[in-house]
C-alpha atoms as a PDB file:
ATOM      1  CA  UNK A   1      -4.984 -78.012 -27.665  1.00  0.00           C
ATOM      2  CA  UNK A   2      -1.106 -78.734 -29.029  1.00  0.00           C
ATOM      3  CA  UNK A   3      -0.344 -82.214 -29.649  1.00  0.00           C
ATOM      4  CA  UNK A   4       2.636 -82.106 -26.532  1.00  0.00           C
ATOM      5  CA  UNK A   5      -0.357 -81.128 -24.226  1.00  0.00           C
ATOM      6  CA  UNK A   6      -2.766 -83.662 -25.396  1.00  0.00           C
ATOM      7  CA  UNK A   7       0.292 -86.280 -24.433  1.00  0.00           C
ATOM      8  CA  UNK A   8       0.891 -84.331 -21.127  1.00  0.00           C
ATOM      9  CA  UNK A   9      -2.821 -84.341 -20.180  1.00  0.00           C
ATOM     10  CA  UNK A  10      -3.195 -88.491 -21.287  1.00  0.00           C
ATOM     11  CA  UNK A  11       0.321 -89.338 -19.446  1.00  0.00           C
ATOM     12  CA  UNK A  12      -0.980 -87.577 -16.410  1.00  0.00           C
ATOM     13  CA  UNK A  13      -4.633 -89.408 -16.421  1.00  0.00           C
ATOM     14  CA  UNK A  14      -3.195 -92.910 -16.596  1.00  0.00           C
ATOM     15  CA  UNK A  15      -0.776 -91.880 -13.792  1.00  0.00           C
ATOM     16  CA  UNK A  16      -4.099 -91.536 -11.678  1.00  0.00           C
ATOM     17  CA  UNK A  17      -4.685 -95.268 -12.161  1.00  0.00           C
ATOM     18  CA  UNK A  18      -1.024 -96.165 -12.457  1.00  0.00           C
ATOM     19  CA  UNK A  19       0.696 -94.330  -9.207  1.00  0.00           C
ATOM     20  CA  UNK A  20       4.390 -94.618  -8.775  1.00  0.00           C
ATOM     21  CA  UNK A  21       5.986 -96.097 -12.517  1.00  0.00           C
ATOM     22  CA  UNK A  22       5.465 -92.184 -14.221  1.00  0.00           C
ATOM     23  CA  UNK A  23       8.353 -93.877 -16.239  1.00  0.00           C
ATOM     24  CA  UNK A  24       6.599 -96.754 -17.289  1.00  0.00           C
ATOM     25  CA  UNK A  25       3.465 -94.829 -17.950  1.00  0.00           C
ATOM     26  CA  UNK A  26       5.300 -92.260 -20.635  1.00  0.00           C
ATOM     27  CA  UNK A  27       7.168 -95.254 -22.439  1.00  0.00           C
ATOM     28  CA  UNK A  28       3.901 -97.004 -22.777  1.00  0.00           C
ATOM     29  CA  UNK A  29       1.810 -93.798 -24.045  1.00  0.00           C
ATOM     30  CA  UNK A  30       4.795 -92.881 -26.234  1.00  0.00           C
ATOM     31  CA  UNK A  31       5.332 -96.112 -27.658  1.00  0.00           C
ATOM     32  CA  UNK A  32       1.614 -96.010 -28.620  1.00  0.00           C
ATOM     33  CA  UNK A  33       1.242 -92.897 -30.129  1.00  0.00           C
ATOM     34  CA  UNK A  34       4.190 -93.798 -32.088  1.00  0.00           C
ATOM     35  CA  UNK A  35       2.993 -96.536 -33.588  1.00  0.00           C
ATOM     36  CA  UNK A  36       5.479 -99.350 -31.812  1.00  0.00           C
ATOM     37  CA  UNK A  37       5.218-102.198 -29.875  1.00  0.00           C
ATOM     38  CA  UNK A  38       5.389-102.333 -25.973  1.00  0.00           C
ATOM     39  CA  UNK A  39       6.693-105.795 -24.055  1.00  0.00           C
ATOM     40  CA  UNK A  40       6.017-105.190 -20.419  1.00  0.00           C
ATOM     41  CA  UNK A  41       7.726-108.122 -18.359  1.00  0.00           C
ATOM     42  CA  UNK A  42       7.608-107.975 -14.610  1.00  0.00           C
ATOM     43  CA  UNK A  43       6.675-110.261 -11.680  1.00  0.00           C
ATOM     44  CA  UNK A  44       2.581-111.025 -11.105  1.00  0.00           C
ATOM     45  CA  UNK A  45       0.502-108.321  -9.321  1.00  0.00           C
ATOM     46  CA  UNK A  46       2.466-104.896 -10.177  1.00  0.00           C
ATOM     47  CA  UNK A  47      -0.163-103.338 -12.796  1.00  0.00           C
ATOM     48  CA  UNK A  48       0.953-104.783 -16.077  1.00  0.00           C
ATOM     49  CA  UNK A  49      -2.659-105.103 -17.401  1.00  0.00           C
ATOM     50  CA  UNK A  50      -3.657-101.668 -15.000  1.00  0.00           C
ATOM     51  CA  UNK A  51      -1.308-100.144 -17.259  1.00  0.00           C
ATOM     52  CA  UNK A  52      -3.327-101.414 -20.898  1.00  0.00           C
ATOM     53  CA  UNK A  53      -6.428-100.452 -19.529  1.00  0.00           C
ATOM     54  CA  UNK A  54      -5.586 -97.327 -17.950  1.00  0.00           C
ATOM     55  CA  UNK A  55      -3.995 -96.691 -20.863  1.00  0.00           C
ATOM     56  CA  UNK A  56      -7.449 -97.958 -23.282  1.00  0.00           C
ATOM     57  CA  UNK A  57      -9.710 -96.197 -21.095  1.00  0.00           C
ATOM     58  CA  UNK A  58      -8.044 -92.671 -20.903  1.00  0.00           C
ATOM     59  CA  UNK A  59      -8.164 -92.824 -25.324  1.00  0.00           C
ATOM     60  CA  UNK A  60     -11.730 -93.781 -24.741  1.00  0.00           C
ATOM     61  CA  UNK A  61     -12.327 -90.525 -22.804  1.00  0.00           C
ATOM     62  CA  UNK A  62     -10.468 -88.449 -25.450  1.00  0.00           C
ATOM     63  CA  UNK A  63     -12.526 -89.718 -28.475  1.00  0.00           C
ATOM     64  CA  UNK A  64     -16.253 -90.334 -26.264  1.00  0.00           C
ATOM     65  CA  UNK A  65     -16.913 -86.538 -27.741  1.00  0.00           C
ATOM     66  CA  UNK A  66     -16.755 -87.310 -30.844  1.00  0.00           C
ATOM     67  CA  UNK A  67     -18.815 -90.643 -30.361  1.00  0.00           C
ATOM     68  CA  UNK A  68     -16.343 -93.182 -30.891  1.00  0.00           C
ATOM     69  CA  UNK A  69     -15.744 -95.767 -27.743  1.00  0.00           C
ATOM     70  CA  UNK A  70     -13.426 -98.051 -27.524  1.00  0.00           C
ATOM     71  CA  UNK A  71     -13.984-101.430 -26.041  1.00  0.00           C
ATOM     72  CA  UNK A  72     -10.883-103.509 -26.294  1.00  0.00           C
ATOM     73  CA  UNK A  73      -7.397-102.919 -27.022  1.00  0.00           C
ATOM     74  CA  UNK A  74      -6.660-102.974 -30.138  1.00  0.00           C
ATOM     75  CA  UNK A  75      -3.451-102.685 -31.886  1.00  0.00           C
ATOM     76  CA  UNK A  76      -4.809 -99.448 -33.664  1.00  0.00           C
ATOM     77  CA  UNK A  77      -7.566 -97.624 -35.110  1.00  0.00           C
ATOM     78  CA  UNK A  78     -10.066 -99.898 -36.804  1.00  0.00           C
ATOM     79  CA  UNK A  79     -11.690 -97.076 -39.895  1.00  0.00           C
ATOM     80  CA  UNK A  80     -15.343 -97.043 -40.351  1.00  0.00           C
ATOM     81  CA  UNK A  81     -17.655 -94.480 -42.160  1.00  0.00           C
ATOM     82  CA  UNK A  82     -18.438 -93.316 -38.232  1.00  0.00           C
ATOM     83  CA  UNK A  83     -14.709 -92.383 -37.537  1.00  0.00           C
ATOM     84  CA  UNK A  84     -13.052 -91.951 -40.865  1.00  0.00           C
ATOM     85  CA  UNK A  85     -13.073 -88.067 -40.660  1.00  0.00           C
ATOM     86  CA  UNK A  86     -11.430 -88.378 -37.191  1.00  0.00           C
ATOM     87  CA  UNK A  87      -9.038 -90.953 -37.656  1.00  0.00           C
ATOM     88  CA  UNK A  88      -7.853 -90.383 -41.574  1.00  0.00           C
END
């Protein structure tokens, strides 16, 4: 699968957890496959922490077939022997 539909398809699952902020949703995925740094700053109750873990979940899916889970958020890819030759 192309890299733009691998973005489309992880955009689109967090939007199942994350309804109405699509905006929102595509900064934060974009920011993170980029590499950057995303400061969300709102009032108490409107998803910021939905957002992180819809956002850590939906990479969990995408790397459970090749038997890596992730269990926290993390500000990237920690390399072991186990994921080296997915990650690297």
């Amino acid at each position: 699968m192309p890299a733009a539909a691998q973005v489309q398809q992880l955009i689109a699952n967090v939007s199942l957890a994350f309804i109405g902020k699509e905006d929102a949703v595509s900064h934060a995925v974009l920011a993170f496959i980029a590499g950057g740094h995303v400061l969300i700053e709102d009032v108490p109750g409107v998803g910021k922490t939905l957002l992180a873990k819809a956002i850590a979940k939906s990479l969990a899916a995408d790397w459970a077939c090749h038997g890596i889970t992730v269990n926290a958020i993390a500000p990237g890819p920690f390399l072991t022997d186990a994921n080296r030759r997915w990650i690297a």
